[in-house]
PDB file of N, CA and C in Angstrom:
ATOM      1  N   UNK A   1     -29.283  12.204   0.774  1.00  0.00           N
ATOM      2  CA  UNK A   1     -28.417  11.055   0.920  1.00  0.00           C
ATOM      3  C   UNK A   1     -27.918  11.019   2.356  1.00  0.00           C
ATOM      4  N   UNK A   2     -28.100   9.873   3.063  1.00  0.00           N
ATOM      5  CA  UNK A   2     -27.575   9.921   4.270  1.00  0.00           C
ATOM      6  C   UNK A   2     -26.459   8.846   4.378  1.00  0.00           C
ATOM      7  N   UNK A   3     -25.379   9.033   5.271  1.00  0.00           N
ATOM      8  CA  UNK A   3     -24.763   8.123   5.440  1.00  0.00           C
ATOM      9  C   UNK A   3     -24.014   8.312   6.648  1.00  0.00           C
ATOM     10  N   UNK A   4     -23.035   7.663   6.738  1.00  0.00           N
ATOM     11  CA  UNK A   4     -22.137   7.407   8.478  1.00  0.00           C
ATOM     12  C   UNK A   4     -21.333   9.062   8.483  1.00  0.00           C
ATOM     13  N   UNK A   5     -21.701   9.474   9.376  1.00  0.00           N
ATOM     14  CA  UNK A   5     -21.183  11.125   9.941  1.00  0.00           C
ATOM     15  C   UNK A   5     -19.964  10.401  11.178  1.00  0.00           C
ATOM     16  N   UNK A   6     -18.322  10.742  10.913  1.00  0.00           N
ATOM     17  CA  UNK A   6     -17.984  10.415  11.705  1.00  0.00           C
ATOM     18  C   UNK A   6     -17.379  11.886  12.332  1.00  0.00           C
ATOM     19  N   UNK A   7     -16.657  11.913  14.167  1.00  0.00           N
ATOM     20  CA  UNK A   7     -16.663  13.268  14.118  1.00  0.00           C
ATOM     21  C   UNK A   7     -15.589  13.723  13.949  1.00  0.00           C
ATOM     22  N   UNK A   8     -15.042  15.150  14.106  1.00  0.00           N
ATOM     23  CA  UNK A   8     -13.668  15.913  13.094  1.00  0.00           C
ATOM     24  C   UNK A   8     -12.426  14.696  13.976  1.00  0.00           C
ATOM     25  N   UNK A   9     -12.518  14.851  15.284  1.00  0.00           N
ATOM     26  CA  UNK A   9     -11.457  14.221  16.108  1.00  0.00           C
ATOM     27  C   UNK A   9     -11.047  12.713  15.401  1.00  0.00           C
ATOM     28  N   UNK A  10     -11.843  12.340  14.695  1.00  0.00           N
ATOM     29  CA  UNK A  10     -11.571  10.836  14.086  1.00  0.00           C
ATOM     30  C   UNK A  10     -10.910  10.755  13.189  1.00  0.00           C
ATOM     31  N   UNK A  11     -10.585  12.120  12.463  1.00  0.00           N
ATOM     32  CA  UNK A  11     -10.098  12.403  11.026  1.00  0.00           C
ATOM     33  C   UNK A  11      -8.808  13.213  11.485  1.00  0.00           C
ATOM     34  N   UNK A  12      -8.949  13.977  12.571  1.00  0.00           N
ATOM     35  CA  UNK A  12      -8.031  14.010  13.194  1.00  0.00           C
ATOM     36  C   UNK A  12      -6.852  13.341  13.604  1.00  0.00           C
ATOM     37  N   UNK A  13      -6.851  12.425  14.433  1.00  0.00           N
ATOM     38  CA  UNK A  13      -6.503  10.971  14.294  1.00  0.00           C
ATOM     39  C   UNK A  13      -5.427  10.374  13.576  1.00  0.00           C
ATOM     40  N   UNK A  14      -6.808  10.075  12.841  1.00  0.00           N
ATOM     41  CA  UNK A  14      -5.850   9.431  11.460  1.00  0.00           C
ATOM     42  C   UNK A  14      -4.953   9.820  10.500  1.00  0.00           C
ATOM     43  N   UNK A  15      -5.271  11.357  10.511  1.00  0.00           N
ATOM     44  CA  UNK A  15      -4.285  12.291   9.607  1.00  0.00           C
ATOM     45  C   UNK A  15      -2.627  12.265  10.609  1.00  0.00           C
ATOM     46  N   UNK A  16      -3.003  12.349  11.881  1.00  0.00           N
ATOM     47  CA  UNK A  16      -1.490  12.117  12.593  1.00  0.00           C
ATOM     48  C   UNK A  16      -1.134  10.850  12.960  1.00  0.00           C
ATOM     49  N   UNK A  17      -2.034   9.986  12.769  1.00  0.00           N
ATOM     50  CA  UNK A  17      -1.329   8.408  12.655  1.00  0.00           C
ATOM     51  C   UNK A  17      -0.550   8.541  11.139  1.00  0.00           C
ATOM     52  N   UNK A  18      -1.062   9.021  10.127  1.00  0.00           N
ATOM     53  CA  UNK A  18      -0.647   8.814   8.769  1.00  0.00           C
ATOM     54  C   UNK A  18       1.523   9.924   8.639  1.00  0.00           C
ATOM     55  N   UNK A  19       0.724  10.546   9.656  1.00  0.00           N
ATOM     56  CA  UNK A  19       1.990  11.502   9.528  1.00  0.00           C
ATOM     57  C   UNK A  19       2.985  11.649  10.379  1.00  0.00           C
ATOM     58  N   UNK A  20       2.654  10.328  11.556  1.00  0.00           N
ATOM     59  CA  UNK A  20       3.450   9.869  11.935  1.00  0.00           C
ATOM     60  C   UNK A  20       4.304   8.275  11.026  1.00  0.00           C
ATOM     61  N   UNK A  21       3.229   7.904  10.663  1.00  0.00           N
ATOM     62  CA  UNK A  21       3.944   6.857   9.790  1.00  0.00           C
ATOM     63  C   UNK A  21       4.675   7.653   8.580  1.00  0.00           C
ATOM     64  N   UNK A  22       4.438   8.067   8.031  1.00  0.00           N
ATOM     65  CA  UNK A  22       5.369   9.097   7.417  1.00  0.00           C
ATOM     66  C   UNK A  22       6.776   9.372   7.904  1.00  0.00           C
ATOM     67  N   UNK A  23       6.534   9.723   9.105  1.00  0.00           N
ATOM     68  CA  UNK A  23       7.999  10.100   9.408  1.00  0.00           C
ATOM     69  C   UNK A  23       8.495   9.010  10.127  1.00  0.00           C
ATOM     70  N   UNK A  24       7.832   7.519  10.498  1.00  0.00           N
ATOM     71  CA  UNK A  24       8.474   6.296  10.938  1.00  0.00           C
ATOM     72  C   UNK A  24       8.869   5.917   9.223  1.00  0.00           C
ATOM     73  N   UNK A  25       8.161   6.126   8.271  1.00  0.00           N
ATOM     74  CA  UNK A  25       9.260   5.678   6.710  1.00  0.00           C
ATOM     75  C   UNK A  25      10.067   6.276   6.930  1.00  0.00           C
ATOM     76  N   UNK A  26      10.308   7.441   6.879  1.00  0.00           N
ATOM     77  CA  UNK A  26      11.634   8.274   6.458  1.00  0.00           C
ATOM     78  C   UNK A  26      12.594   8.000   7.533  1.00  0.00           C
ATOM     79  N   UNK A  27      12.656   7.852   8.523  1.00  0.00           N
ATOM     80  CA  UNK A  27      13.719   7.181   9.540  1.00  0.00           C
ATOM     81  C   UNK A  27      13.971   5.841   9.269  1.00  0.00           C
ATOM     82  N   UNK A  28      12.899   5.063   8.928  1.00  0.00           N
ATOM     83  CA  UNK A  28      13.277   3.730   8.086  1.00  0.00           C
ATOM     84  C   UNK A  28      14.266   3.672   6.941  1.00  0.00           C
ATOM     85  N   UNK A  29      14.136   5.200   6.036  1.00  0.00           N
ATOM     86  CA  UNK A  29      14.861   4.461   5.332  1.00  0.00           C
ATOM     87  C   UNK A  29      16.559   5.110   5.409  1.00  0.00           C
ATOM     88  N   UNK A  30      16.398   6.007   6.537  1.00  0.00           N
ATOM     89  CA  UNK A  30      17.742   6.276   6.664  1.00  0.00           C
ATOM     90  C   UNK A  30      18.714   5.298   7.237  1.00  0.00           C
ATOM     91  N   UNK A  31      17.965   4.222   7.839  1.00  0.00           N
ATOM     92  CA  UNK A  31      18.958   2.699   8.622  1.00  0.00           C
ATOM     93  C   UNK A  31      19.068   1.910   7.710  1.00  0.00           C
ATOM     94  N   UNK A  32      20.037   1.047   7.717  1.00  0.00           N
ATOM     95  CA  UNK A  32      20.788   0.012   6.967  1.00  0.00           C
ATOM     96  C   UNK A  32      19.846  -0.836   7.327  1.00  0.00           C
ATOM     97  N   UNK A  33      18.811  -1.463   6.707  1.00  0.00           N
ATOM     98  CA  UNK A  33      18.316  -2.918   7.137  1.00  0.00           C
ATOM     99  C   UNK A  33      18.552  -4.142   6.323  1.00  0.00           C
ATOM    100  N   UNK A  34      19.322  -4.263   5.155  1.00  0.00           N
ATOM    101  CA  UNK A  34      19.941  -4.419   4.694  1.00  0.00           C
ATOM    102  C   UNK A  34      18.326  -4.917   3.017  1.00  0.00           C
ATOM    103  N   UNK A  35      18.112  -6.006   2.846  1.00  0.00           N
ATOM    104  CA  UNK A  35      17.034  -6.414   2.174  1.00  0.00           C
ATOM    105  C   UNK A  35      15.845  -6.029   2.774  1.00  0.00           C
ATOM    106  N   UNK A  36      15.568  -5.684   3.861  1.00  0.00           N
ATOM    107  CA  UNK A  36      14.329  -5.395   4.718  1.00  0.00           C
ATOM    108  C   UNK A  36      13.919  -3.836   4.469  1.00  0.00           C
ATOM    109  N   UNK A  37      14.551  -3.067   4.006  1.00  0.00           N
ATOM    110  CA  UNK A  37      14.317  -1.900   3.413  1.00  0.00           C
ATOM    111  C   UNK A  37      13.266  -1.756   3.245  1.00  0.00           C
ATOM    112  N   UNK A  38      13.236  -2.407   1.930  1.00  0.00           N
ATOM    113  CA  UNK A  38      11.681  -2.257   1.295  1.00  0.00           C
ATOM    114  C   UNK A  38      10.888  -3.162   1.793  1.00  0.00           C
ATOM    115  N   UNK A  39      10.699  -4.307   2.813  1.00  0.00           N
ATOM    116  CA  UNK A  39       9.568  -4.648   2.738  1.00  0.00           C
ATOM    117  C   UNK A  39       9.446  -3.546   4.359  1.00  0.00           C
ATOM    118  N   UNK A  40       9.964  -2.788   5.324  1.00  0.00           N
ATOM    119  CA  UNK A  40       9.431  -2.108   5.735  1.00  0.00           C
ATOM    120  C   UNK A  40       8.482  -1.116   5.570  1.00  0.00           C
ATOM    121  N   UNK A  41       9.743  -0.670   4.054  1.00  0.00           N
ATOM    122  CA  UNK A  41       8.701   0.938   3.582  1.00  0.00           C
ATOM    123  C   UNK A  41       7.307   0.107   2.619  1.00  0.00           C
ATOM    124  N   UNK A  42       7.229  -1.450   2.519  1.00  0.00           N
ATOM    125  CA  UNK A  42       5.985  -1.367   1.725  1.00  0.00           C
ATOM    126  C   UNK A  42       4.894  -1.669   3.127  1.00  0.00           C
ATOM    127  N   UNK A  43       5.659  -2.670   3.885  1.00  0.00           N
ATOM    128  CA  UNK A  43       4.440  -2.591   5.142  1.00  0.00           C
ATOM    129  C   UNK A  43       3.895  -1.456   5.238  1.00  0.00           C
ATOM    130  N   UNK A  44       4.632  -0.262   5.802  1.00  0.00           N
ATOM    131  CA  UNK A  44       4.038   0.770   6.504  1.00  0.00           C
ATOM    132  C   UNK A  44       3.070   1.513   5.443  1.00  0.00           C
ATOM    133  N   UNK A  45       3.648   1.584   3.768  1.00  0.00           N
ATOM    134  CA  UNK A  45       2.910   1.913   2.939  1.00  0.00           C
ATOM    135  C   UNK A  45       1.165   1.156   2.671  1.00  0.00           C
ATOM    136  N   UNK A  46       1.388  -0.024   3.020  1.00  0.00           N
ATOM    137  CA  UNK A  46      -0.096  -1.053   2.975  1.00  0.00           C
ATOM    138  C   UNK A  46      -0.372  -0.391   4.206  1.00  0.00           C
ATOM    139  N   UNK A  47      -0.455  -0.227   5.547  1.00  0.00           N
ATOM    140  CA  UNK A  47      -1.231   0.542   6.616  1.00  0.00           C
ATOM    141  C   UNK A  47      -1.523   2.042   6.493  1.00  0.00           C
ATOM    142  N   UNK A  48      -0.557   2.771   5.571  1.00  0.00           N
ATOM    143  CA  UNK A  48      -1.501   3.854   5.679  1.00  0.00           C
ATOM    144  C   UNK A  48      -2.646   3.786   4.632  1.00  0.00           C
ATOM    145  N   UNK A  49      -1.902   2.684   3.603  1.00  0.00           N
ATOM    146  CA  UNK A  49      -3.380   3.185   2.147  1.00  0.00           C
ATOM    147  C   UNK A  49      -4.626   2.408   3.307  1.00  0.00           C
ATOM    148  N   UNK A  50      -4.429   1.140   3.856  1.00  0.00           N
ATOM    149  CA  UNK A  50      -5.648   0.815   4.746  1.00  0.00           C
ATOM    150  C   UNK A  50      -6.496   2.139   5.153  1.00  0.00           C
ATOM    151  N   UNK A  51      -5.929   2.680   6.281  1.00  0.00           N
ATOM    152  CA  UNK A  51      -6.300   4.128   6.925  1.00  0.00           C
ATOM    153  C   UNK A  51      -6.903   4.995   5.601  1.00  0.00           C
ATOM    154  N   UNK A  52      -6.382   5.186   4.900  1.00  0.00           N
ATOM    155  CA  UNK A  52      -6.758   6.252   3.815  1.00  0.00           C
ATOM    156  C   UNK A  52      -8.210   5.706   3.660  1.00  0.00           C
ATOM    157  N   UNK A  53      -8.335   4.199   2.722  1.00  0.00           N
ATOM    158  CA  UNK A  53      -9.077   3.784   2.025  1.00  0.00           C
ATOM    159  C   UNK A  53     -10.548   3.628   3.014  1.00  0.00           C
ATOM    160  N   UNK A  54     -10.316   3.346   4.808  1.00  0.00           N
ATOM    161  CA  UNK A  54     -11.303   2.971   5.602  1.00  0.00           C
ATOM    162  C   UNK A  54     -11.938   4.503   5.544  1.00  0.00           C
ATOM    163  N   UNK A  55     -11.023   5.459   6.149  1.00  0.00           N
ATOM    164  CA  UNK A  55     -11.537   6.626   6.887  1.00  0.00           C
ATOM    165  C   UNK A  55     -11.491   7.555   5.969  1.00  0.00           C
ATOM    166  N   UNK A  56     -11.237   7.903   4.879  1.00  0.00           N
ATOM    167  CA  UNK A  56     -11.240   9.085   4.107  1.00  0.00           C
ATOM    168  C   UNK A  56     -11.924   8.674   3.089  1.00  0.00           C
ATOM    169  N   UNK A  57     -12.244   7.579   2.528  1.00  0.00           N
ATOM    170  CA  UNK A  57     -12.872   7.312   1.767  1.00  0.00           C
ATOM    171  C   UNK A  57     -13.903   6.324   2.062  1.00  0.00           C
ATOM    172  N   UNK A  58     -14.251   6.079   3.402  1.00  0.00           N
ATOM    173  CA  UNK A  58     -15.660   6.157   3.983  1.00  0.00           C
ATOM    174  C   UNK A  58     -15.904   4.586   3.381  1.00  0.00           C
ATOM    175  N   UNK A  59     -14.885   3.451   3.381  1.00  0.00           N
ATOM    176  CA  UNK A  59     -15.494   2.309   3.296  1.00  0.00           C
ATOM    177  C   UNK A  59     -15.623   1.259   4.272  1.00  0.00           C
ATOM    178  N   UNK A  60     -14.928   1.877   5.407  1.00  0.00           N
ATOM    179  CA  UNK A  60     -15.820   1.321   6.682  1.00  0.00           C
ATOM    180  C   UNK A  60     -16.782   1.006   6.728  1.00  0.00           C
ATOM    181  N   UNK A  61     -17.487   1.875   6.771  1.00  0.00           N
ATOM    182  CA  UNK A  61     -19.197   1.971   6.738  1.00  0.00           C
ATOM    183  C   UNK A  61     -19.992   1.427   5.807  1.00  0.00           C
ATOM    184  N   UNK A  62     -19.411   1.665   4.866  1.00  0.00           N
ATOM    185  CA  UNK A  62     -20.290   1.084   3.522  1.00  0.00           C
ATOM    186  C   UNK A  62     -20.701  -0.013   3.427  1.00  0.00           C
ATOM    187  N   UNK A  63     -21.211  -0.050   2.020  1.00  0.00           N
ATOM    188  CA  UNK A  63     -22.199  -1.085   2.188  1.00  0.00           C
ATOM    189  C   UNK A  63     -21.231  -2.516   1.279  1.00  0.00           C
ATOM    190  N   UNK A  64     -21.737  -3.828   1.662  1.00  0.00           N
ATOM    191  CA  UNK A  64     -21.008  -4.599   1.282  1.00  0.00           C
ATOM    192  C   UNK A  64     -20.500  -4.335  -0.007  1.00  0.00           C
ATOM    193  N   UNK A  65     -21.222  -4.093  -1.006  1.00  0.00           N
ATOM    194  CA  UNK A  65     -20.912  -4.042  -2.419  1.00  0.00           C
ATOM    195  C   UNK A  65     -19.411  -2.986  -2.589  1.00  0.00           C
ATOM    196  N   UNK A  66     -19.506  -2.377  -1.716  1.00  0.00           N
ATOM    197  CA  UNK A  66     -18.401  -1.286  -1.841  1.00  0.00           C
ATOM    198  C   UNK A  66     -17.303  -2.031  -1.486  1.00  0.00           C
ATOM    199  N   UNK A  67     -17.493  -2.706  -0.232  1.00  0.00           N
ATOM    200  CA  UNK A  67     -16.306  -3.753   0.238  1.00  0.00           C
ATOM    201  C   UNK A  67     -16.138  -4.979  -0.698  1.00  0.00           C
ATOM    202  N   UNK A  68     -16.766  -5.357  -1.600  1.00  0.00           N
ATOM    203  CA  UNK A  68     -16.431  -5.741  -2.723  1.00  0.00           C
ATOM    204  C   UNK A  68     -15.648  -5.564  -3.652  1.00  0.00           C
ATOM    205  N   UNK A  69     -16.115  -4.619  -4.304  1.00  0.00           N
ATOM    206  CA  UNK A  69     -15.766  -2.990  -5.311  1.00  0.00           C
ATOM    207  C   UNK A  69     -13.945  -3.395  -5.020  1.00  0.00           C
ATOM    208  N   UNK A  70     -14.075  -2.766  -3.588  1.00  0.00           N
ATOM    209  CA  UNK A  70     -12.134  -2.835  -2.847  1.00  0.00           C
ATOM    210  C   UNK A  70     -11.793  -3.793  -2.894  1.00  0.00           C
ATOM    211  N   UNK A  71     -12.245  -5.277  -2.402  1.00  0.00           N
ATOM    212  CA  UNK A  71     -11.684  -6.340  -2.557  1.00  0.00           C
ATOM    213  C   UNK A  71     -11.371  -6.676  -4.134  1.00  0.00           C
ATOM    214  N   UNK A  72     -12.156  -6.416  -5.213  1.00  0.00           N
ATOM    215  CA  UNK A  72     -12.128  -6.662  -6.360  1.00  0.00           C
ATOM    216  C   UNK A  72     -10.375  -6.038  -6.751  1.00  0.00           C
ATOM    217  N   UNK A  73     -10.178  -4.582  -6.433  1.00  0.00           N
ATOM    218  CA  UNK A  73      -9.222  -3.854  -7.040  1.00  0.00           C
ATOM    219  C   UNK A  73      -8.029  -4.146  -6.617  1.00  0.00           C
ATOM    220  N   UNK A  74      -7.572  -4.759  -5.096  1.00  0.00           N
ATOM    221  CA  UNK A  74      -7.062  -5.212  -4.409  1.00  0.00           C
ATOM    222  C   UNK A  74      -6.111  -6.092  -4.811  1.00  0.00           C
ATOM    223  N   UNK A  75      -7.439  -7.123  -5.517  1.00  0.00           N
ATOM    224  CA  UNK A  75      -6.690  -8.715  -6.490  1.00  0.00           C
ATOM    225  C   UNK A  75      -6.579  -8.122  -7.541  1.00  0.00           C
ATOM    226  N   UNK A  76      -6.892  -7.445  -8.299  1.00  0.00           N
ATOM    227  CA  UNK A  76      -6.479  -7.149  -9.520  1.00  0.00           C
ATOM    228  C   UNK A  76      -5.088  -6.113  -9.514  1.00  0.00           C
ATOM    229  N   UNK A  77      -4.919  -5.117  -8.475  1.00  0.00           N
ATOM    230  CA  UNK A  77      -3.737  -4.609  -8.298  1.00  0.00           C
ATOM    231  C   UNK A  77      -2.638  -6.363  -8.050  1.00  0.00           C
ATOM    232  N   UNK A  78      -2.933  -7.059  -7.313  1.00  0.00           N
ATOM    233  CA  UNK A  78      -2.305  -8.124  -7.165  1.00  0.00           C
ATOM    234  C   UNK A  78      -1.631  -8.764  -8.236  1.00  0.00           C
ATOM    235  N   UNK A  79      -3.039  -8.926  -8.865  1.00  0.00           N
ATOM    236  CA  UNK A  79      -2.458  -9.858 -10.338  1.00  0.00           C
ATOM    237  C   UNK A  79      -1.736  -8.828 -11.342  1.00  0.00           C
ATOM    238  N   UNK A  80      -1.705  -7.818 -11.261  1.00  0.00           N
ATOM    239  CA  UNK A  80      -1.019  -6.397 -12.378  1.00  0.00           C
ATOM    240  C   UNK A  80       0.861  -6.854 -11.607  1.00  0.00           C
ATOM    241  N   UNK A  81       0.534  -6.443 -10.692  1.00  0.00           N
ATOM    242  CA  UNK A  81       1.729  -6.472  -9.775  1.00  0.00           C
ATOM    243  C   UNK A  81       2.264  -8.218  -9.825  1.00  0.00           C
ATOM    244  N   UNK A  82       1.828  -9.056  -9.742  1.00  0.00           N
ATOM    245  CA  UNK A  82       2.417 -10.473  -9.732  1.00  0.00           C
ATOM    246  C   UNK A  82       2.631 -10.894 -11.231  1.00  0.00           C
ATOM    247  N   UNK A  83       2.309 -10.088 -12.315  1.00  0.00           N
ATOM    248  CA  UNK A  83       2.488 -10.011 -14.043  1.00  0.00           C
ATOM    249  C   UNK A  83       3.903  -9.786 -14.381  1.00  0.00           C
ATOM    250  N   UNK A  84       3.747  -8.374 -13.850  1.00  0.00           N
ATOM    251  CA  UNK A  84       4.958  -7.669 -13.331  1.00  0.00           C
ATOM    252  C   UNK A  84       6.486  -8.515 -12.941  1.00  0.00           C
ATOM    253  N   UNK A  85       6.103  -8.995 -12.292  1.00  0.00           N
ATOM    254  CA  UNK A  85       7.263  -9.755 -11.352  1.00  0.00           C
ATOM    255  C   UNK A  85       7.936 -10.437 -12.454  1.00  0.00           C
ATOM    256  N   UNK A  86       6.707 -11.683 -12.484  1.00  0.00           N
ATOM    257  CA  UNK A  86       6.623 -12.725 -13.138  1.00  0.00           C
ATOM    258  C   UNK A  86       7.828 -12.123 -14.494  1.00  0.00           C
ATOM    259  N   UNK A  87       7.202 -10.796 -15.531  1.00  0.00           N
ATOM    260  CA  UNK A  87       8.781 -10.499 -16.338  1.00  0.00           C
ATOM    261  C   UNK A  87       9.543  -9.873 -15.933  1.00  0.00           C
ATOM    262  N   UNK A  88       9.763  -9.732 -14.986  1.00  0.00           N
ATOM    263  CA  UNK A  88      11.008  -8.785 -14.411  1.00  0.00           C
ATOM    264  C   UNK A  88      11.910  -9.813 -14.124  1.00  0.00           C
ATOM    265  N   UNK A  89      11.234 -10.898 -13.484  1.00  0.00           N
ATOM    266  CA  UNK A  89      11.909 -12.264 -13.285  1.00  0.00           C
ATOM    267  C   UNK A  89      12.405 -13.262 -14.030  1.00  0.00           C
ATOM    268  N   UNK A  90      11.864 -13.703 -15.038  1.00  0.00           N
ATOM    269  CA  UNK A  90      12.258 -14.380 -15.994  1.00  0.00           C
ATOM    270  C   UNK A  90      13.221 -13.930 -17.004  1.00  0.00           C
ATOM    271  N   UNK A  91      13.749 -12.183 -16.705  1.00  0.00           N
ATOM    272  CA  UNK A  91      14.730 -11.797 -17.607  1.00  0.00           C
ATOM    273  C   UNK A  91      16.228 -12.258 -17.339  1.00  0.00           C
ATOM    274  N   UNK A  92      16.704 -12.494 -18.190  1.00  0.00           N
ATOM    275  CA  UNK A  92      18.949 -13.324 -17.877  1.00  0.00           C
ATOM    276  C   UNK A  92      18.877 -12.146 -17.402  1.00  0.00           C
ATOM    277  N   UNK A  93      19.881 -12.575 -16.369  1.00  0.00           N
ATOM    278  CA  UNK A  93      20.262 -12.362 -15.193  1.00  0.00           C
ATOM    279  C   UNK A  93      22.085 -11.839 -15.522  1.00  0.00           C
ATOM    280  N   UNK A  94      22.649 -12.821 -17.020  1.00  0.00           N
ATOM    281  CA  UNK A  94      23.554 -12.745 -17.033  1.00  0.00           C
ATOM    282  C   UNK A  94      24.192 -12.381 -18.278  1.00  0.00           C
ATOM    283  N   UNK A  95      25.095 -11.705 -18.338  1.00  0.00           N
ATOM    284  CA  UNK A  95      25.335 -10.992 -19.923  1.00  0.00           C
ATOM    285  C   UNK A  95      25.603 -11.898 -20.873  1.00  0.00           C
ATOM    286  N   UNK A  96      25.177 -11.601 -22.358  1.00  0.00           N
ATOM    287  CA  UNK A  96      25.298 -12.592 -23.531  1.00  0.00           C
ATOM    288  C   UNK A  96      27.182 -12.795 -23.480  1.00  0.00           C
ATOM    289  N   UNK A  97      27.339 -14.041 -23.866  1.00  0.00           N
ATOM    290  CA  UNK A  97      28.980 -14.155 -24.447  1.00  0.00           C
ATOM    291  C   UNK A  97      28.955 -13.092 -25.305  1.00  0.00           C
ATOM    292  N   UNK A  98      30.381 -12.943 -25.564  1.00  0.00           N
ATOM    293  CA  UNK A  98      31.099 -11.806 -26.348  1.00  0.00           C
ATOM    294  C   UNK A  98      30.800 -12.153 -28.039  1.00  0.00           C
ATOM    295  N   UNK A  99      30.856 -12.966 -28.402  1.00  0.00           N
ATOM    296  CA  UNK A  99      30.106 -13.634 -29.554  1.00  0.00           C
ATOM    297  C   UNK A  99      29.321 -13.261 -30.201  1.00  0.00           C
ATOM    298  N   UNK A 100      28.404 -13.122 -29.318  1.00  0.00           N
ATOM    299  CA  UNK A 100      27.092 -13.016 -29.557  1.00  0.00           C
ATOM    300  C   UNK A 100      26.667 -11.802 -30.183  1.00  0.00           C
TER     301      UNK A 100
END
């Protein structure tokens, strides 16, 4: 089986880009950003799974079908996650009368 040989320094790399973003979350979340919290810690979380998913799991290279494969799981994590919302959202918001 042959496929894309990339060299150690590349994996290198990316393991201290990843672990520097690591420690740019954790200083993130020690500041007050007030609602921006989380969409920081999810940005930085979507760039490292990128990194993970290109270089450690070798779908850079691959072949379209694979970049498929990812795009497929991608939208379907999407639609799991936008399901999600969808009842988390539609639940009252506000307590039943005493009545009730």
């Amino acid at each position: 089986m042959t496929g894309h040989v990339l060299p150690t320094r590349a994996y290198y790399v990316v393991f201290a880009t990843l672990l520097a973003l690591t420690l740019i979350t954790t200083e993130a979340a020690s500041m007050d950003l007030g609602p921006f919290n989380v969409v920081v810690a999810l940005v930085i979380a979507g760039i490292k799974s990128v990194l993970v998913v290109l270089f450690f799991m070798h779908v850079r290279y691959s072949k379209p079908l694979i970049w498929l494969a990812a795009g497929a799981a991608l939208i379907w994590l999407g639609i799991m996650i936008g399901l999600t919302l969808s009842d988390y959202l539609s639940r009252g918001w506000f307590p039943a009368p005493a009545g009730l």
